[in-house]
Every structure is written in C-alpha cells, then in structure tokens.
C-alpha atoms as a PDB file:
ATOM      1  CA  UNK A   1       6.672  53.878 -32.397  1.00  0.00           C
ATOM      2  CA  UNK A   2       5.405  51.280 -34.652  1.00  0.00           C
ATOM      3  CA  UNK A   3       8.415  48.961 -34.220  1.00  0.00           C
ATOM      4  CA  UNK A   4       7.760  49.195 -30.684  1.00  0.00           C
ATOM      5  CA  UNK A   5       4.217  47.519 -31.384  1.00  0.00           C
ATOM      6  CA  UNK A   6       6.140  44.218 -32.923  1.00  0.00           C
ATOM      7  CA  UNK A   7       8.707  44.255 -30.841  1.00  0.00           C
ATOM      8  CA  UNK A   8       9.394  41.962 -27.766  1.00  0.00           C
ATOM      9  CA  UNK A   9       7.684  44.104 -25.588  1.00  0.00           C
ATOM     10  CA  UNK A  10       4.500  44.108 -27.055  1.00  0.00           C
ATOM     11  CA  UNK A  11       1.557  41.080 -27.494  1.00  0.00           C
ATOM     12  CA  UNK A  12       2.437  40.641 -30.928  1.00  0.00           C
ATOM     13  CA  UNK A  13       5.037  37.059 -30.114  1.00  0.00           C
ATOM     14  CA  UNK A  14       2.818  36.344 -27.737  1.00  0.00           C
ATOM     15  CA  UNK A  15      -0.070  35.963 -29.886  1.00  0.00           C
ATOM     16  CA  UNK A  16       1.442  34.495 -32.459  1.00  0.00           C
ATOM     17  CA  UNK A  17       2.399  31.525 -29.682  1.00  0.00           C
ATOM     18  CA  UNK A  18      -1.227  31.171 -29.402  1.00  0.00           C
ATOM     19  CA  UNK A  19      -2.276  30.970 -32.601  1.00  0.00           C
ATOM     20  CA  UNK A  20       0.377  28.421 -33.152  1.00  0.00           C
ATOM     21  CA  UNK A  21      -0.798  26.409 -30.030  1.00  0.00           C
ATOM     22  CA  UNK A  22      -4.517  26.468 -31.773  1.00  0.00           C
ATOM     23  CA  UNK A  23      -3.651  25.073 -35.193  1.00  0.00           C
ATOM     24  CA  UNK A  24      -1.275  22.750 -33.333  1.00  0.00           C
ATOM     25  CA  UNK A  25      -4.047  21.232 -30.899  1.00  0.00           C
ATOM     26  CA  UNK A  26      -6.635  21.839 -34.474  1.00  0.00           C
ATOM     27  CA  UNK A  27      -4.357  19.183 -36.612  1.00  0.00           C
ATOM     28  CA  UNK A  28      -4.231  17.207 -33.478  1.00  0.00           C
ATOM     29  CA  UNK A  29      -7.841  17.285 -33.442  1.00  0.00           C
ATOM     30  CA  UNK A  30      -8.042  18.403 -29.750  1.00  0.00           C
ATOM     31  CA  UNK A  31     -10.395  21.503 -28.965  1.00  0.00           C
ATOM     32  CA  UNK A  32      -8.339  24.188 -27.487  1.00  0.00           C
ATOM     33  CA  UNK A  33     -10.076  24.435 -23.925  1.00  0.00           C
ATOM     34  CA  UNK A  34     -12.490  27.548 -23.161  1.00  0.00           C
ATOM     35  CA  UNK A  35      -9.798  29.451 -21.122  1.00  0.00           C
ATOM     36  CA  UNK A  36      -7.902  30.406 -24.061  1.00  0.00           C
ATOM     37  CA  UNK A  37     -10.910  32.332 -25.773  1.00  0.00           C
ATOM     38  CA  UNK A  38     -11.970  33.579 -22.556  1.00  0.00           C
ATOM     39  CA  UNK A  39      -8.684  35.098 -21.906  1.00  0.00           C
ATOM     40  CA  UNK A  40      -8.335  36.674 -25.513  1.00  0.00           C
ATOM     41  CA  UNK A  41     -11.895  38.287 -24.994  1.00  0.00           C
ATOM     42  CA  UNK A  42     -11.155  39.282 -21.645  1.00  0.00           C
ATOM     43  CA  UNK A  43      -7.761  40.960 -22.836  1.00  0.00           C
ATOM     44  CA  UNK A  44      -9.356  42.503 -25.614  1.00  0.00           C
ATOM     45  CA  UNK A  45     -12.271  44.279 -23.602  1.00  0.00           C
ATOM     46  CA  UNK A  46      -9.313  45.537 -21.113  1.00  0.00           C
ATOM     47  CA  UNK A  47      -7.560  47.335 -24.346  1.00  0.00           C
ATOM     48  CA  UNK A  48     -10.195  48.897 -25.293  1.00  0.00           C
ATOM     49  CA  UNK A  49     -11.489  49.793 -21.909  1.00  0.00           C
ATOM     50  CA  UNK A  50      -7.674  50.853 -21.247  1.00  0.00           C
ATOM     51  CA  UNK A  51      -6.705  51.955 -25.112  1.00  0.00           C
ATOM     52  CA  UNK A  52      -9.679  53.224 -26.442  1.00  0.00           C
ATOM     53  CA  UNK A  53     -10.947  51.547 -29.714  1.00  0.00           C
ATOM     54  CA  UNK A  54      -7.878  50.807 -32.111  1.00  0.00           C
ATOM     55  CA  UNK A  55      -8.135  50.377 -36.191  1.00  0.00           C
ATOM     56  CA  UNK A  56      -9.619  47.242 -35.969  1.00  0.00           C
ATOM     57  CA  UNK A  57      -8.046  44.615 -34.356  1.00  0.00           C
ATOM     58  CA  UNK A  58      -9.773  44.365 -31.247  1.00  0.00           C
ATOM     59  CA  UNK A  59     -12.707  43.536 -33.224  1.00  0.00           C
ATOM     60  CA  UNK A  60     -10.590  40.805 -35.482  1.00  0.00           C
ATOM     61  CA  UNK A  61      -9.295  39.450 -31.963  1.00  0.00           C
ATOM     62  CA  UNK A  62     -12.732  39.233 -30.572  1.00  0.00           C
ATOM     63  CA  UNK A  63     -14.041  37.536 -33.562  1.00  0.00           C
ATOM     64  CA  UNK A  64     -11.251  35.161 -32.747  1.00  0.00           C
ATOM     65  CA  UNK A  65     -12.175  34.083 -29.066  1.00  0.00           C
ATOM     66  CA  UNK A  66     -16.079  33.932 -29.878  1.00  0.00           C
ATOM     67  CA  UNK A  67     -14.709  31.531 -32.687  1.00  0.00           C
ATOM     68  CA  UNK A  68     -12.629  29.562 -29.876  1.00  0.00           C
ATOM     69  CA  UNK A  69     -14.956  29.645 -27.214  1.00  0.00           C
ATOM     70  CA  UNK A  70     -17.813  28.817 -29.424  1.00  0.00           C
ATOM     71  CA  UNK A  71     -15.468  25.584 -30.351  1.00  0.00           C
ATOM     72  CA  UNK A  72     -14.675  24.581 -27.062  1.00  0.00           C
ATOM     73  CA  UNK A  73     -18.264  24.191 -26.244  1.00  0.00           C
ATOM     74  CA  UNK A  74     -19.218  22.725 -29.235  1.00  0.00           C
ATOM     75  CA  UNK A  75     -16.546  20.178 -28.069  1.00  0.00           C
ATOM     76  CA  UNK A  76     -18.312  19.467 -24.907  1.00  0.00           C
ATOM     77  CA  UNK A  77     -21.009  18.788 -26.211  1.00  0.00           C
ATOM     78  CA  UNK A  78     -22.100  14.859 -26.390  1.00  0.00           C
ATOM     79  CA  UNK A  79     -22.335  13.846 -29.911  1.00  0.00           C
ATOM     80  CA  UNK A  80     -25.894  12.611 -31.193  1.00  0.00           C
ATOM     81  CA  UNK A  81     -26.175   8.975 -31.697  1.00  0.00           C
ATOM     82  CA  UNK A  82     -28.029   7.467 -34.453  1.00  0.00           C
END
C-alpha cells in the first residue's frame, strides 16, 4: 500500500511538478500567482475533509500555500518609495 502512495497514481509527481515550478519562477524572481496556494489549501482541506487527518502532511502542505499565498500578495503589493 505504501508504494501505491508514490506511485503514478497518487499526488506525490504531481507535487513535486509544483514545487519545481515555485523554485523555478523563485530564481526567476517572479511570484508564483495566488492560484497555486489557493489550490494547495483548497486540496488539502478536501483530504482531510475526505481522508480524515493524516500524520502530518496536510499540516506541512498547508504551511506551504499560506507561505505562497502570503507571497503572492506581498507581490502585489506597491513597493514604498523613499
């Protein structure tokens, strides 16, 4: 059963797509845009909802969008001038 959870048919390629997408766009120096974090939060509450609370990586995935969502706004944000 556990090979099952890093196989193809699970999020685990998926994920790691995205996370390779964010530091790509991050060297770049382009903020990823809000839809990305969004998504990951909104996929994480499903599991759970769906699941039931796993060992922790809903909570390590939702630390993860908060981080990219709180980015993406900062983004938008007009920089001070001096």
């Amino acid at each position: 059963m556990g090979a099952y959870w890093l196989s193809v048919n699970s999020f685990g390629p998926p994920l790691i797509l995205l996370g390779l997408t964010v530091l790509w766009l991050g060297r770049r120096g382009i903020a990823p845009p809000p839809l990305i974090g969004w998504s990951l939060a909104a996929w994480c509450v499903l599991n759970v909802v769906v699941l039931g609370p796993g060992v922790g990586q809903d909570l390590i995935a939702l630390v993860a969008a908060g981080l990219l969502i709180a980015v993406a706004h900062r983004a938008r944000r007009p920089v001070a001038q001096l």
